[in-house]
Protein backbone atom coordinates (compact mmCIF):
# COMPACT_ATOMS: atom_id res chain seq x y z
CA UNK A 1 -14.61 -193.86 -10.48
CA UNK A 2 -11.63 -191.65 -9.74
CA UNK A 3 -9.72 -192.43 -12.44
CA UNK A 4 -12.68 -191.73 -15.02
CA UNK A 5 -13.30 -188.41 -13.26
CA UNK A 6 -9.50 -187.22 -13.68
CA UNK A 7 -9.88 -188.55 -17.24
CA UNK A 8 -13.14 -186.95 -17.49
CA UNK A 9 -11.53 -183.81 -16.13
CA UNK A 10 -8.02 -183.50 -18.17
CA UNK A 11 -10.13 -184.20 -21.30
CA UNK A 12 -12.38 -180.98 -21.00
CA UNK A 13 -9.02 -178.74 -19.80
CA UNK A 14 -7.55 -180.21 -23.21
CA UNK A 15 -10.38 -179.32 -24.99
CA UNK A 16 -10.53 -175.92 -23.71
CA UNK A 17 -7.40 -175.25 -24.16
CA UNK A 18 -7.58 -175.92 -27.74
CA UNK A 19 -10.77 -173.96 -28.18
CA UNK A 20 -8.77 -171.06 -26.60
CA UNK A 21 -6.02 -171.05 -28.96
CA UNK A 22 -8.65 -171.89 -31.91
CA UNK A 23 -10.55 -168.65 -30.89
CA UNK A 24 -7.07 -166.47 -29.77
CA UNK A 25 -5.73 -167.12 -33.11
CA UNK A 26 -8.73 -166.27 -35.14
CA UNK A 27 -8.98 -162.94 -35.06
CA UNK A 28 -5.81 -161.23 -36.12
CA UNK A 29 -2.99 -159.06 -34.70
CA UNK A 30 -4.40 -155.62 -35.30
CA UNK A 31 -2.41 -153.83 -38.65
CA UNK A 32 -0.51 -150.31 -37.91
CA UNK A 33 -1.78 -149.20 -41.42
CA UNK A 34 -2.36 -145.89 -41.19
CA UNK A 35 -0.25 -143.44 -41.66
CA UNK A 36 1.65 -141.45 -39.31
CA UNK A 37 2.67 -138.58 -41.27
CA UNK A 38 -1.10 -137.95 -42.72
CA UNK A 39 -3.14 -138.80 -39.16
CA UNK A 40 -0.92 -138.94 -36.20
CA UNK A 41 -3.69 -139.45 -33.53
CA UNK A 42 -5.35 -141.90 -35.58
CA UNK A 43 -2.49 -143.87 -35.72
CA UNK A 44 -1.15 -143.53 -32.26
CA UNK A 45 -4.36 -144.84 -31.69
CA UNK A 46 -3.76 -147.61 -33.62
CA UNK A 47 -0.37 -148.68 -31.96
CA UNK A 48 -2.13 -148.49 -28.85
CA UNK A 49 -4.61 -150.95 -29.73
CA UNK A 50 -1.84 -152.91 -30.92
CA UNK A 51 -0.13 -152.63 -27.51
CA UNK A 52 -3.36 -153.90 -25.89
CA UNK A 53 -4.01 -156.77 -28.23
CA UNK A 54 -0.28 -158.38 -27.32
CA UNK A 55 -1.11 -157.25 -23.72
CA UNK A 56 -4.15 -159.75 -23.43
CA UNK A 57 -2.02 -162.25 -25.49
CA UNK A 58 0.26 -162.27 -22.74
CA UNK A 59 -2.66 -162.52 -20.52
CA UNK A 60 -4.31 -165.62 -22.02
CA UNK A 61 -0.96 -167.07 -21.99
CA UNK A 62 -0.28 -166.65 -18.31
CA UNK A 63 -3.83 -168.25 -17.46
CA UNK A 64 -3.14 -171.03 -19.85
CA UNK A 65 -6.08 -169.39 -22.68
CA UNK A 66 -8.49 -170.01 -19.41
CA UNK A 67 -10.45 -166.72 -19.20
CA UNK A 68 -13.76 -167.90 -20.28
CA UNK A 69 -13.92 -166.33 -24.08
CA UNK A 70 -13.69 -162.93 -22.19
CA UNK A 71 -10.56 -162.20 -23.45
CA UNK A 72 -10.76 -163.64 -26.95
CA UNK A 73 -13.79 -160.86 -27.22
CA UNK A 74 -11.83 -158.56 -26.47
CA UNK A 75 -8.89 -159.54 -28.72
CA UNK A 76 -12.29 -159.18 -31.40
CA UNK A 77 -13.42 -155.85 -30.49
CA UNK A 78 -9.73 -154.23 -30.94
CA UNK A 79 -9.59 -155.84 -34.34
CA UNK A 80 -13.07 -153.69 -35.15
CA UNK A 81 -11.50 -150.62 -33.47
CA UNK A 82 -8.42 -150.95 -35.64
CA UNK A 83 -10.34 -151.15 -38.64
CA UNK A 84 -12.42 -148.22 -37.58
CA UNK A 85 -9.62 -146.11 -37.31
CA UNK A 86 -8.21 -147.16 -40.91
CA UNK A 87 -12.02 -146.15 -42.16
CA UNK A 88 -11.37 -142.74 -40.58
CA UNK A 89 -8.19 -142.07 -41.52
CA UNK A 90 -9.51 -143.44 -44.99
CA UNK A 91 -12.59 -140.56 -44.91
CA UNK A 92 -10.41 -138.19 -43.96
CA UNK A 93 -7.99 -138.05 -46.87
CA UNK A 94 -11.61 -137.95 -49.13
CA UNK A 95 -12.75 -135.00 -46.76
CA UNK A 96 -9.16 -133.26 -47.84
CA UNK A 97 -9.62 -134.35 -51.42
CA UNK A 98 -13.41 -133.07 -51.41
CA UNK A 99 -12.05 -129.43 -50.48
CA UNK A 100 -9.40 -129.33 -52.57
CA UNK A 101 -11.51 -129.60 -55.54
């Protein structure tokens, strides 16, 4: 009974672990794409989130991927913020274009 529990046990660790790295490696490193000469906030913004996507790599790394999907979500939500900021940087060079005209 022992032994099948132990089994039982190092089979659902495996298993998580490989639905950790399956989830952590979905969702992308965020992109630094946009440009620091045309929107500096926007894209120290950007690095930032890039700084805090490796941070919680690091993270799921040091708890062997084990933090209950919690950080994988997170990983998620900076990739939305990052392409948030590229859509703002984006509608602000068609605001500048708009009064130009």
């Amino acid at each position: 009974m022992r032994r099948t529990t132990l089994a039982a046990t190092l089979g659902t660790v495996a298993l998580s672990v490989l639905i950790g790295v399956g989830v952590g490696t979905a969702v992308g490193q965020p992109k630094d794409n946009v440009s620091k000469a045309l929107h500096p906030n926007l894209a120290r913004a950007q690095k930032q989130s890039s700084a805090a996507y490796e941070s919680i790599t690091m993270a799921q790394q040091a708890n062997e991927w084990d933090l209950a999907g919690h950080a994988a979500k997170a990983k998620q939500l900076l990739e939305e913020v990052n392409n948030e900021l590229k859509l703002a940087a984006e509608q602000s060079n068609t605001n500048k274009k708009k009064k130009q005209q």
